[in-house]
N, C-alpha and C. Protein backbone atom coordinates (compact mmCIF):
# COMPACT_ATOMS: atom_id res chain seq x y z
N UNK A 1 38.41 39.11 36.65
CA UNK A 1 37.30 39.33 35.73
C UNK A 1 36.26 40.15 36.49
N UNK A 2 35.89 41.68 35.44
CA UNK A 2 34.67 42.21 36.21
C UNK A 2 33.36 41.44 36.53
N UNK A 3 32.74 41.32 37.88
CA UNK A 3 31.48 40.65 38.14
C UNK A 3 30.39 40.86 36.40
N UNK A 4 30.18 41.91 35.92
CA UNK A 4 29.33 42.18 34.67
C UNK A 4 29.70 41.62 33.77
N UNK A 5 31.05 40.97 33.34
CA UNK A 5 31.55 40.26 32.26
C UNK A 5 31.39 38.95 32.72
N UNK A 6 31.73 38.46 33.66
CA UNK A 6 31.62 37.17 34.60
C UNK A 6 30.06 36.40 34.24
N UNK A 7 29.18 37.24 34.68
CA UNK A 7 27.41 37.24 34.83
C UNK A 7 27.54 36.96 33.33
N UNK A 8 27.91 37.92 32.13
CA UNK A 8 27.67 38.06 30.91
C UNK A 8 28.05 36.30 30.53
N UNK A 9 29.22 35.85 30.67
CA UNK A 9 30.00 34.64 30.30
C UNK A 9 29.31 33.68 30.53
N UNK A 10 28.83 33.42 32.04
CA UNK A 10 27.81 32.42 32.38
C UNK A 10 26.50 32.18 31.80
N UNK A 11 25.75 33.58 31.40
CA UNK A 11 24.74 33.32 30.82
C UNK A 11 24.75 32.76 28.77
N UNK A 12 25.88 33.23 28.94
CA UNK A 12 25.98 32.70 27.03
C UNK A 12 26.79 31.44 27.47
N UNK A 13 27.51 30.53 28.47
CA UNK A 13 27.14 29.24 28.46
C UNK A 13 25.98 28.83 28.97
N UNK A 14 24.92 29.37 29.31
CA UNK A 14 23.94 28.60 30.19
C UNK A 14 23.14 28.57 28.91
N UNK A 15 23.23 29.37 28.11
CA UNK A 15 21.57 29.61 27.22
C UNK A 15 21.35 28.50 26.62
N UNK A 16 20.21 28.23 26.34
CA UNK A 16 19.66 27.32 25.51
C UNK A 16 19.88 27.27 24.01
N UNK A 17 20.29 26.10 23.79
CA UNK A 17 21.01 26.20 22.29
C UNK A 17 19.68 26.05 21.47
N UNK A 18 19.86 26.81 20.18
CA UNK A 18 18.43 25.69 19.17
C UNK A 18 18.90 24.86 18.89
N UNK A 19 17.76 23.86 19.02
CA UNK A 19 17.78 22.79 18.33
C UNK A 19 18.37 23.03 16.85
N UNK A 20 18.98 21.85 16.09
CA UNK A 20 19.83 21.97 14.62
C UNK A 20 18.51 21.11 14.08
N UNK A 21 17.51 22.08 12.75
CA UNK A 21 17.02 21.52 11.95
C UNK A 21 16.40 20.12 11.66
N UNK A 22 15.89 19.62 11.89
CA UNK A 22 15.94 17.96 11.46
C UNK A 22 15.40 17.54 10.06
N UNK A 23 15.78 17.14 9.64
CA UNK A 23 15.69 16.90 8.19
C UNK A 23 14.73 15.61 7.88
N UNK A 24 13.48 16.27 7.24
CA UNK A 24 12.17 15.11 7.08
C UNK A 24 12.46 14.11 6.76
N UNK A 25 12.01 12.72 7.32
CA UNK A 25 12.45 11.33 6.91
C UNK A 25 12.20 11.36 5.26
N UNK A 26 11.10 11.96 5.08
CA UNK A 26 10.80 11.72 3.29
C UNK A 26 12.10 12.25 2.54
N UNK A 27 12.78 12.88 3.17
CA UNK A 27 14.00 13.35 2.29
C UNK A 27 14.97 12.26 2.61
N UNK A 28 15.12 11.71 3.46
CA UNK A 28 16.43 10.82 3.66
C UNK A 28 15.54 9.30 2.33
N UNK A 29 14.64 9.04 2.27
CA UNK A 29 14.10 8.33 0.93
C UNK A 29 14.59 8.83 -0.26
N UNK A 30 14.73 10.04 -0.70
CA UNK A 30 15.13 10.70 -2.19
C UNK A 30 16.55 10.70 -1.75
N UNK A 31 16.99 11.19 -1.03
CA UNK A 31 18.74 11.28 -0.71
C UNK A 31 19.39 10.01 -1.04
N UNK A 32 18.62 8.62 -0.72
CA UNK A 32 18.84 7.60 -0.92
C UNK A 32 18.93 6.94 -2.29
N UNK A 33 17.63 7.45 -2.84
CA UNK A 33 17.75 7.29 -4.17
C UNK A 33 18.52 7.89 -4.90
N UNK A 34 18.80 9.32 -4.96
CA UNK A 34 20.14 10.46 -5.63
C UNK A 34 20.86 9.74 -5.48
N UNK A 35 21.84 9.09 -4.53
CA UNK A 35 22.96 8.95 -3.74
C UNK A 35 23.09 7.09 -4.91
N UNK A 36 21.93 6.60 -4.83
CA UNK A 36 22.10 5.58 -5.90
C UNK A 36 22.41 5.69 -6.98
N UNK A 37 21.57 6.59 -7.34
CA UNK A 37 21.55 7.32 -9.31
C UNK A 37 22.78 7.50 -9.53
N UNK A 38 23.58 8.83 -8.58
CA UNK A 38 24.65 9.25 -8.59
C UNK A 38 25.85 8.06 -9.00
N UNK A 39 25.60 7.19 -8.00
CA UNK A 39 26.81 5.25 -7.91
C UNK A 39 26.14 5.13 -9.43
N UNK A 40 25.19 4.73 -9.76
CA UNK A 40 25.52 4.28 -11.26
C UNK A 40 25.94 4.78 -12.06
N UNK A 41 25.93 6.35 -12.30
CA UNK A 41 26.13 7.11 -13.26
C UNK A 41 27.42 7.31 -13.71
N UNK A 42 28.01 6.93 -12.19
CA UNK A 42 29.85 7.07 -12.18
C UNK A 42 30.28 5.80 -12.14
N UNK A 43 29.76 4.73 -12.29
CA UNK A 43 30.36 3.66 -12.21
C UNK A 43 30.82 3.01 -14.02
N UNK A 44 30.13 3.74 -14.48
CA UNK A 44 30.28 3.44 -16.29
C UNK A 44 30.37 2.29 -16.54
N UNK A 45 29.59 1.49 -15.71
CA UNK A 45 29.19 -0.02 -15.90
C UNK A 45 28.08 0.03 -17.13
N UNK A 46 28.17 -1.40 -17.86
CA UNK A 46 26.93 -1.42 -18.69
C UNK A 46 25.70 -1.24 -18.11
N UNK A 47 24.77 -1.26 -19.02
CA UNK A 47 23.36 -0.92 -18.35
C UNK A 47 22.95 -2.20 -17.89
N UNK A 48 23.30 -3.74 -17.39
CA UNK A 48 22.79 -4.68 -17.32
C UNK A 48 23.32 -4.28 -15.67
N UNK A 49 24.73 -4.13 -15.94
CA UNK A 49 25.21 -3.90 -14.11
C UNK A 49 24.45 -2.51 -13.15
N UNK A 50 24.29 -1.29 -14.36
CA UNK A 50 23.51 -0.36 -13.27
C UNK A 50 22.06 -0.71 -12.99
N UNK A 51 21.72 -1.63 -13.84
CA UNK A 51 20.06 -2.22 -13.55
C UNK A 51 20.00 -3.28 -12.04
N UNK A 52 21.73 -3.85 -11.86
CA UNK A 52 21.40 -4.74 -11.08
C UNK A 52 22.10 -3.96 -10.02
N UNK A 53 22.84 -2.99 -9.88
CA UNK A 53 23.40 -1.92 -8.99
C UNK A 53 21.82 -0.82 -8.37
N UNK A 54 21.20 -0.77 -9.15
CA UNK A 54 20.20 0.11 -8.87
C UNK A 54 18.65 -0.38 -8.09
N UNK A 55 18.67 -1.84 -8.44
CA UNK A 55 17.49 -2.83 -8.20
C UNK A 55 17.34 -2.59 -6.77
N UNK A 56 18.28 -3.01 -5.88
CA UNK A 56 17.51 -2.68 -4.07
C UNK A 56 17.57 -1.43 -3.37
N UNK A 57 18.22 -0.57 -4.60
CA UNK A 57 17.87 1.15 -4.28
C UNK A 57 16.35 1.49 -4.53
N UNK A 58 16.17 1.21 -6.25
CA UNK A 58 14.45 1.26 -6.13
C UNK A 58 13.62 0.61 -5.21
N UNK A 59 14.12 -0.74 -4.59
CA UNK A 59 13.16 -1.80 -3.88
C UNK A 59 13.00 -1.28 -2.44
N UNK A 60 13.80 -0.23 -2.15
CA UNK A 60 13.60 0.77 -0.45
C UNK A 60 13.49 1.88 -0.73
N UNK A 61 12.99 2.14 -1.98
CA UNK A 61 12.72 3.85 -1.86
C UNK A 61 11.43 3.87 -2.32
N UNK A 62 11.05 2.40 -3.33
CA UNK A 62 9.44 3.00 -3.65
C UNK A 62 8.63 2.41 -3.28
N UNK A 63 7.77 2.38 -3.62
CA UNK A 63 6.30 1.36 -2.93
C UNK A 63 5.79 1.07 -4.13
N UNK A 64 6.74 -0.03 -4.98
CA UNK A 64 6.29 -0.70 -5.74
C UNK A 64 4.90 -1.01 -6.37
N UNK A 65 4.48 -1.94 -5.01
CA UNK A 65 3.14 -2.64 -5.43
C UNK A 65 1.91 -1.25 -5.23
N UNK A 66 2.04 -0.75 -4.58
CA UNK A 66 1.33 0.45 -4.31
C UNK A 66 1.33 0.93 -5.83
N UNK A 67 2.37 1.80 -6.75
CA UNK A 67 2.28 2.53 -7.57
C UNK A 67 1.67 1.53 -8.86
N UNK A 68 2.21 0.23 -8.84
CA UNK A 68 1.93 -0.66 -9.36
C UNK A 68 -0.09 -0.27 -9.89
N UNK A 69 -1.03 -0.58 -8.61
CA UNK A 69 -1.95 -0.79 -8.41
C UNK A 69 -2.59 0.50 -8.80
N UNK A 70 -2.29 1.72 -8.85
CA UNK A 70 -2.39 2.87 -9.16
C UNK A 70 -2.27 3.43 -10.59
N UNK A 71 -1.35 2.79 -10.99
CA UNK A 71 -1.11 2.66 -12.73
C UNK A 71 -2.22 2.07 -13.43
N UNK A 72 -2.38 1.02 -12.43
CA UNK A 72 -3.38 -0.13 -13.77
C UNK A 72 -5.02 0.50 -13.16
N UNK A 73 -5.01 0.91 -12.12
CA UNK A 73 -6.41 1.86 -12.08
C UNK A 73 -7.39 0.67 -11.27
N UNK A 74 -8.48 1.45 -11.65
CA UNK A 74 -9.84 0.77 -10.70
C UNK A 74 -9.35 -1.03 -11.50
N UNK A 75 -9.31 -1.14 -12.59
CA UNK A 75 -9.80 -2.81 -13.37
C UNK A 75 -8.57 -3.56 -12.10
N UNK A 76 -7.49 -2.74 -10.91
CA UNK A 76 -6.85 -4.02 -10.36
C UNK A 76 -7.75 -4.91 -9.75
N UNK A 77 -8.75 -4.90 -9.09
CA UNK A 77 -9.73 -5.36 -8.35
C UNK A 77 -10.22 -6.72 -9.02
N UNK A 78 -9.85 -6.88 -10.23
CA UNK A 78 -10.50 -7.68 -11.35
C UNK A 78 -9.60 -8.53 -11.48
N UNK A 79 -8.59 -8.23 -11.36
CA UNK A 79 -7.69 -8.97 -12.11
C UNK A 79 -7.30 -10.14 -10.72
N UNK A 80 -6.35 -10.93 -11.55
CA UNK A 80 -6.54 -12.40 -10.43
C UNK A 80 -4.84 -12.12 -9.52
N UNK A 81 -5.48 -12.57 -8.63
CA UNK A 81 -4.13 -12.40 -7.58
C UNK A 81 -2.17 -12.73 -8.24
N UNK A 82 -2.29 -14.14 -8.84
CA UNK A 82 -1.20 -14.48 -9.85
C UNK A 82 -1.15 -13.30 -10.63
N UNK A 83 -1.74 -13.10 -11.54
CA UNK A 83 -1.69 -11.97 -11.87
C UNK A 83 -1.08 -10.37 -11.98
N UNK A 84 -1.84 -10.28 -10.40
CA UNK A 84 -1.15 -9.45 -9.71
C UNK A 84 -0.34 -9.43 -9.49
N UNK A 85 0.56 -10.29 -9.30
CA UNK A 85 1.66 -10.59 -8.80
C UNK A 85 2.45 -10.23 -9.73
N UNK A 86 2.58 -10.81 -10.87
CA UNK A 86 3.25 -10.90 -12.32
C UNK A 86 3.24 -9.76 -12.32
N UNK A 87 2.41 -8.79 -12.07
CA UNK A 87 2.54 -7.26 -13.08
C UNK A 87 2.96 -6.37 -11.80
N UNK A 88 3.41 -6.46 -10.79
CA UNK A 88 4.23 -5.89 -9.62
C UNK A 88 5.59 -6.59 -9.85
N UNK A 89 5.90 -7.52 -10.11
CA UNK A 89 7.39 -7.54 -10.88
C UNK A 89 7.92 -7.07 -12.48
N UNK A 90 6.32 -7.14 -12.96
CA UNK A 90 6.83 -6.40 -14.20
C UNK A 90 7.03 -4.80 -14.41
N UNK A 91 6.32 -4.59 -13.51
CA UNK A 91 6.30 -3.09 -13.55
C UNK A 91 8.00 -2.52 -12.28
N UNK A 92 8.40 -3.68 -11.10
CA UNK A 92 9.37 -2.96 -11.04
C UNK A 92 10.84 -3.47 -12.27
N UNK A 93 10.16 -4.39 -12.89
CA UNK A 93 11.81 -4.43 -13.91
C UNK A 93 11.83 -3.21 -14.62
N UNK A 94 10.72 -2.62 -15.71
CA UNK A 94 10.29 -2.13 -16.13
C UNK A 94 10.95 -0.42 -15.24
N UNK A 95 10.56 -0.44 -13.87
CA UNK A 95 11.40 0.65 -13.58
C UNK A 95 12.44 0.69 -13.50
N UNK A 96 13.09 -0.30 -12.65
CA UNK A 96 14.71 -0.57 -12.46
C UNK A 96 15.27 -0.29 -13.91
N UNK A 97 14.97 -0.94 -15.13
CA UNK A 97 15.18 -0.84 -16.80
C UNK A 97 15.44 1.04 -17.18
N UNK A 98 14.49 1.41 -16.21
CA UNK A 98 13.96 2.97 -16.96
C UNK A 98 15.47 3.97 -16.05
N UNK A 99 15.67 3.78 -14.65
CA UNK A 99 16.35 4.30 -13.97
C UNK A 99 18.17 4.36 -14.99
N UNK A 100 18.14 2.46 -15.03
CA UNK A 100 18.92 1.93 -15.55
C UNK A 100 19.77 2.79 -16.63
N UNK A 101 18.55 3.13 -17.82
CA UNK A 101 18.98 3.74 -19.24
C UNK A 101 19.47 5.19 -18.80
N UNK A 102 18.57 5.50 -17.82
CA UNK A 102 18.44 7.24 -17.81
C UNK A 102 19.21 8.18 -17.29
N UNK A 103 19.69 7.04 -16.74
CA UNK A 103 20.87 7.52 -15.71
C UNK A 103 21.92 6.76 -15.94
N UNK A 104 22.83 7.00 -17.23
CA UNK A 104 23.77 6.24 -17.35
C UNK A 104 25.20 6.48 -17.80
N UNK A 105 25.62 7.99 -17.95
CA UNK A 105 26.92 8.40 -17.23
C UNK A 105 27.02 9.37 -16.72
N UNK A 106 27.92 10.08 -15.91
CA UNK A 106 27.98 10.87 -15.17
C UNK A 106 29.27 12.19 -15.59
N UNK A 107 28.80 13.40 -15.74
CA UNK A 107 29.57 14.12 -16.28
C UNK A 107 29.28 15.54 -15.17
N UNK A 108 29.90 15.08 -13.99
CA UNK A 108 29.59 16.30 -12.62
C UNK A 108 28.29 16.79 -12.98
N UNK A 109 27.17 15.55 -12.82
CA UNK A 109 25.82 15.93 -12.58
C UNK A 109 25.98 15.94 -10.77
N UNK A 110 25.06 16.54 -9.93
CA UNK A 110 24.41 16.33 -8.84
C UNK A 110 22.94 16.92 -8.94
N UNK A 111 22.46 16.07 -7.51
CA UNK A 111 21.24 16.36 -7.33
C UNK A 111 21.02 17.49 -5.94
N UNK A 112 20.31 18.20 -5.60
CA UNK A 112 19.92 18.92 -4.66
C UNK A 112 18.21 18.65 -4.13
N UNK A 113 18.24 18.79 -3.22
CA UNK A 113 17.23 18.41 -2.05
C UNK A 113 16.87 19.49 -1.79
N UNK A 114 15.31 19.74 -2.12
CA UNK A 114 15.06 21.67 -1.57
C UNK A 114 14.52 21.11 0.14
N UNK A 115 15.03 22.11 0.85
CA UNK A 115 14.82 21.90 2.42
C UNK A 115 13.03 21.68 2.94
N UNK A 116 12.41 22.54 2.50
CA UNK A 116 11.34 22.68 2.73
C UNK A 116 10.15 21.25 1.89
N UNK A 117 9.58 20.50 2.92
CA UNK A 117 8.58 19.24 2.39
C UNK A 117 7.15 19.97 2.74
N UNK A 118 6.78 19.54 1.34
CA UNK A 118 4.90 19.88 1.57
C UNK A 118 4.26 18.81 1.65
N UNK A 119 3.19 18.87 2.87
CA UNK A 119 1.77 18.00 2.48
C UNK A 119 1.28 17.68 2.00
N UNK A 120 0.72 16.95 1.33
CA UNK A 120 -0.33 15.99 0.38
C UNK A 120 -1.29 15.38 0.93
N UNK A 121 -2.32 15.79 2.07
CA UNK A 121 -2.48 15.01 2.35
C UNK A 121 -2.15 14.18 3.70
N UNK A 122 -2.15 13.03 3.82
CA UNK A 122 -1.07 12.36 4.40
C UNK A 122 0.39 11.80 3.57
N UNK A 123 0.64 12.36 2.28
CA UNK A 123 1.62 12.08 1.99
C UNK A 123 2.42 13.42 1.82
N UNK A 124 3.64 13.34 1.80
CA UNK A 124 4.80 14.39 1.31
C UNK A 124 5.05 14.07 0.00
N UNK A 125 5.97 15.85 -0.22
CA UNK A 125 6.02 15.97 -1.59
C UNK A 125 7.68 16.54 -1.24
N UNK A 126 8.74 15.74 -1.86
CA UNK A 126 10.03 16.21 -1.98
C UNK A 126 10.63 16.66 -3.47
N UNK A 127 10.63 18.07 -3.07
CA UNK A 127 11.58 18.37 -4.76
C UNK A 127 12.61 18.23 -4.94
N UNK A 128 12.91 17.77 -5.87
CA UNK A 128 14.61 18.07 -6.07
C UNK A 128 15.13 18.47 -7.32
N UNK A 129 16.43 18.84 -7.45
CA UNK A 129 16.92 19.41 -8.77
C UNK A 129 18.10 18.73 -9.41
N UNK A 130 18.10 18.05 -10.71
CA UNK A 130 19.50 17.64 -10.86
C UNK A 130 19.90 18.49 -11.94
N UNK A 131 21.27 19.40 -11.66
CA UNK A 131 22.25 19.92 -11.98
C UNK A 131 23.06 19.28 -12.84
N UNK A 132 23.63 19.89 -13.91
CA UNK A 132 25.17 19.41 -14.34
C UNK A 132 24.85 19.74 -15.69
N UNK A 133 24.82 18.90 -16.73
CA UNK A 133 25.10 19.10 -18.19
C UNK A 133 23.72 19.47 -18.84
N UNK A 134 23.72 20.88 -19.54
CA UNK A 134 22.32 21.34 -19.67
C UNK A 134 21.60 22.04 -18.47
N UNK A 135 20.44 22.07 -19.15
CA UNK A 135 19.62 23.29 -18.23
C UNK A 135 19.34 21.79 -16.93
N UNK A 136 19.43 22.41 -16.11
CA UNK A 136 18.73 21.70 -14.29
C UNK A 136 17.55 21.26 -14.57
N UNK A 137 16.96 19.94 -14.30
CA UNK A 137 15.79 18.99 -14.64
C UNK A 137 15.16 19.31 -12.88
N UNK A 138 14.09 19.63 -13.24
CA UNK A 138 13.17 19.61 -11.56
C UNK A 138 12.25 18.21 -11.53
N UNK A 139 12.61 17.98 -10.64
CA UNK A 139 11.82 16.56 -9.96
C UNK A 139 11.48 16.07 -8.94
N UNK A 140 10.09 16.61 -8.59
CA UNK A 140 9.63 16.03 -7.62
C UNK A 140 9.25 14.38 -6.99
N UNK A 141 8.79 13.90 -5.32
CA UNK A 141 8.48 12.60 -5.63
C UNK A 141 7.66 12.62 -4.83
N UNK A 142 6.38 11.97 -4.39
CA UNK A 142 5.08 12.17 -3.49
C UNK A 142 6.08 10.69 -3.11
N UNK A 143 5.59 10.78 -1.68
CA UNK A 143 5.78 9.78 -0.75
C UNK A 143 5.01 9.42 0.04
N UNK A 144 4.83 8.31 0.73
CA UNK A 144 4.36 7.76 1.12
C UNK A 144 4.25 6.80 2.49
N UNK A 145 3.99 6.67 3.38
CA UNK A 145 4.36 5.86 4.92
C UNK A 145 3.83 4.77 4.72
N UNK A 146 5.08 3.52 4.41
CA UNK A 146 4.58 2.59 3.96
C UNK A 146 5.90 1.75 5.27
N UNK A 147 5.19 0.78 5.92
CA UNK A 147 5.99 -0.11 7.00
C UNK A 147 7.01 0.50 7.87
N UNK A 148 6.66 1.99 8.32
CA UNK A 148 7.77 2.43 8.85
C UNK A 148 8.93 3.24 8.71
N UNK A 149 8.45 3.52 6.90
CA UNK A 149 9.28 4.71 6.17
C UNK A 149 8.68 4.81 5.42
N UNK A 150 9.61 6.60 4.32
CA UNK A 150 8.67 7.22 3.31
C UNK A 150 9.11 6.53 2.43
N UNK A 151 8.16 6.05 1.39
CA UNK A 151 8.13 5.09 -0.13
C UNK A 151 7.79 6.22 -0.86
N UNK A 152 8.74 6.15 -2.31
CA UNK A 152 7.80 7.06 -2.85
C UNK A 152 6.82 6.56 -4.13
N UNK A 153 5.92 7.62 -4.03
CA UNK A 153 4.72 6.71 -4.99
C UNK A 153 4.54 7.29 -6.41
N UNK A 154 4.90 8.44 -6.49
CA UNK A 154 4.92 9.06 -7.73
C UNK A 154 5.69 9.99 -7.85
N UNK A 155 6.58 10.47 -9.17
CA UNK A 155 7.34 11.21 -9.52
C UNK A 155 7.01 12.25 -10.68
N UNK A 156 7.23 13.46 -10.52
CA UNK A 156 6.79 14.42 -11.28
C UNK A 156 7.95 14.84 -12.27
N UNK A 157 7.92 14.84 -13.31
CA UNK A 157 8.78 15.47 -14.41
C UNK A 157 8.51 17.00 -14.45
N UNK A 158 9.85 17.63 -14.01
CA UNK A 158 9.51 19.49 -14.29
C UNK A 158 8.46 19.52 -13.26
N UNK A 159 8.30 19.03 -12.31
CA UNK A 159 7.40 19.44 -11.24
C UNK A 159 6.18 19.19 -11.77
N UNK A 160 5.39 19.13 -12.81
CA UNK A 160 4.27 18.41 -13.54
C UNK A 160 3.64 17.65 -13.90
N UNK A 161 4.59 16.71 -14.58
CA UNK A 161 4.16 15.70 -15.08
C UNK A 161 4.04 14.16 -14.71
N UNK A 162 2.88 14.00 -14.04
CA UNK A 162 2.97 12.74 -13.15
C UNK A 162 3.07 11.33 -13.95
N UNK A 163 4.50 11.06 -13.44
CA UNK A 163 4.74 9.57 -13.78
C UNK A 163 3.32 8.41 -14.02
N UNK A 164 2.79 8.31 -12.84
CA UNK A 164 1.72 7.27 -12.62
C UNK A 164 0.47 7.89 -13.80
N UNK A 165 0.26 9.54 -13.52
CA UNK A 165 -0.79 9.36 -14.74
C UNK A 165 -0.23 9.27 -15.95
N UNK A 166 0.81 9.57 -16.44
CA UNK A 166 1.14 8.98 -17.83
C UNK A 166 1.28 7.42 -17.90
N UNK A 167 2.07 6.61 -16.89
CA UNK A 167 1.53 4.97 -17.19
C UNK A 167 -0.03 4.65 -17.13
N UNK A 168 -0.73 5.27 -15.97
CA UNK A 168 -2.40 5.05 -16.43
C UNK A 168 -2.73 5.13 -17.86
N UNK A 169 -2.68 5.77 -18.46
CA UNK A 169 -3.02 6.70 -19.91
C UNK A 169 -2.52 5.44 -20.75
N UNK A 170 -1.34 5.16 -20.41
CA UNK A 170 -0.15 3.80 -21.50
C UNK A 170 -1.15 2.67 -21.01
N UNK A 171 -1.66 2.42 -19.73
CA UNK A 171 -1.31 0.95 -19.46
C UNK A 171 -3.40 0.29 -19.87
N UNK A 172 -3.66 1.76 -19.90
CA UNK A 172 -5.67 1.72 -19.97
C UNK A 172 -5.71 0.61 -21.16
N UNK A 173 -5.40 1.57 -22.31
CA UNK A 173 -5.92 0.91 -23.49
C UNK A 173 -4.94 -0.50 -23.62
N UNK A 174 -3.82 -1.21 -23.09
CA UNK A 174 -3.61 -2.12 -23.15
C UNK A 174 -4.36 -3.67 -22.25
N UNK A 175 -4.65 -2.63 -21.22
CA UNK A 175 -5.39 -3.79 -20.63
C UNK A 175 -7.08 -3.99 -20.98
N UNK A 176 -7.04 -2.89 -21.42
CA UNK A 176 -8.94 -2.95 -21.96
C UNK A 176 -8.95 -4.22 -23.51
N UNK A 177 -7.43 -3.72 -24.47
CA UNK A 177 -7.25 -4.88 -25.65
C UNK A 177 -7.44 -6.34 -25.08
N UNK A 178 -6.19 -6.27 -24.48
CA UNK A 178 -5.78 -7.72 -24.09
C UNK A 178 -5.66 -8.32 -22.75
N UNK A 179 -6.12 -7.52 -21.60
CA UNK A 179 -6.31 -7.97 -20.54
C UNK A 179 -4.72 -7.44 -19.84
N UNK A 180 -4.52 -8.47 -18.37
CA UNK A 180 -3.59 -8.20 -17.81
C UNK A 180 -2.13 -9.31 -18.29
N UNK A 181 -2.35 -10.25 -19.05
CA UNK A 181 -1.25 -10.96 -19.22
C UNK A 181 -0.53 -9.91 -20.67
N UNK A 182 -1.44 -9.29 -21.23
CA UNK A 182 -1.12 -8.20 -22.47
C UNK A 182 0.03 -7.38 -21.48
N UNK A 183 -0.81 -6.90 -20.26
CA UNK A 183 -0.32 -5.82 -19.56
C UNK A 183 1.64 -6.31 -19.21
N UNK A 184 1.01 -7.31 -18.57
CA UNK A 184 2.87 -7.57 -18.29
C UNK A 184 3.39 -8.22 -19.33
N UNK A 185 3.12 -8.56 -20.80
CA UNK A 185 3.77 -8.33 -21.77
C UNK A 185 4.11 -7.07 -22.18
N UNK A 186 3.53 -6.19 -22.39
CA UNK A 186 3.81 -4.62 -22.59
C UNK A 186 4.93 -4.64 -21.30
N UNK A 187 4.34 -4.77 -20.29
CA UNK A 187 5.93 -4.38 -19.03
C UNK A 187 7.71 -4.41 -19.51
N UNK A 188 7.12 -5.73 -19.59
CA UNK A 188 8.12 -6.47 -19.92
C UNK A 188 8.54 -6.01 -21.29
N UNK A 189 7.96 -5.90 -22.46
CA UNK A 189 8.64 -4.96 -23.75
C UNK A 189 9.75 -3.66 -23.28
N UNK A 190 8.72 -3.34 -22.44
CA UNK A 190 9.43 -1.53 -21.74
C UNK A 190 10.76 -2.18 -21.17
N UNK A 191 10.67 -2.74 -20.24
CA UNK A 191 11.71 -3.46 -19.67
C UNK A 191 12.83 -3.92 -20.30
N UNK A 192 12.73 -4.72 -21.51
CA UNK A 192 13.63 -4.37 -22.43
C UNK A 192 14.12 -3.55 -23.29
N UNK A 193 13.19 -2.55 -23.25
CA UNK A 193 13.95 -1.47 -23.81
C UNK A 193 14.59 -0.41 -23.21
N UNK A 194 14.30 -0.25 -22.30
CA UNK A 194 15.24 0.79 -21.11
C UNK A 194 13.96 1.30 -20.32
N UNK A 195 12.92 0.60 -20.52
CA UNK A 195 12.22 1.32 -19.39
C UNK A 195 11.10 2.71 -20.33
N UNK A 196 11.45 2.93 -21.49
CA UNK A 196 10.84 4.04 -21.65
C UNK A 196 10.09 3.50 -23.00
């Protein structure tokens, strides 16, 4: 081997490799959730089994009591701890219910993960796209660093339309009628109906 090819060889093993990408923890949260949606959608179980297939997918991807508290607005402060309590399980049946209906067969849908996460803040914003039957639905999810991972706290319809302020808007005038036991009666209605 010529010494100039020799020199050449050594230095393209010596070089420094790049580093491979690392992929934002807030995305391995939505990947988690897709990767759930996806298991129910193909499992063509009734909606009682993808509600109970889907339940500790929502319970590690969102921050429940967080979005919970955010929905019902400034009056949580008011309301009594029991209470509280009641309407952080009503509000996740109420989601688990909504996931449940919405996602409930699968006809070579997938979801895609856009690479790039934006700031909020201190929170992230992950988009994603689900593909398959019909035009591609865009959906974002703000997340959140809640015990050590990203939770997410709100979800955008078409990149717009924020989940949490449309339950604010639903959940105002019910709790201004009838208070908060109204409130997790209304939950709980949604809840039986698929969530929506």
């Amino acid at each position: 081997m010529r010494p100039l090819s020799a020199a050449l060889l050594l230095a393209a093993v010596l070089a420094p490799v790049p580093a491979l990408a690392q992929a934002d923890p807030a995305q391995g949260s939505v990947k988690a959730l897709d990767d759930g949606l996806l298991a129910i959608m193909k499992s063509g179980k009734p909606a009682s089994a993808r509600a109970a297939q889907i339940g500790p997918v929502i319970d590690r991807s969102f921050d429940l009591p967080l979005m919970t508290r955010l929905a019902v607005g400034s009056g949580w402060t008011a309301i009594a701890p029991t209470d509280q309590t009641a309407l952080v399980a009503a509000f996740r049946r109420m989601t688990i219910a909504q996931y449940a209906s919405n996602f409930s067969s699968w006809s070579g849908q997938a979801f895609t993960i856009d690479p790039k996460v934006d700031a909020r803040g201190g929170d992230k914003l992950v988009r994603t796209t689900l593909a398959g039957k019909g035009a591609p639905v865009a959906l974002s999810y703000r997340l959140r660093a809640s015990g050590g991972s990203w939770k997410i706290i709100d979800v955008f319809y078409r990149n717009s339309i924020s989940q949490l302020a449309t339950r604010r808007s639903d959940f105002a005038g019910v709790l201004q009628s009838g208070g908060a036991k109204a409130l997790i009666g209304h939950l709980n209605d949604l809840a039986a109906k698929g969530g929506n």
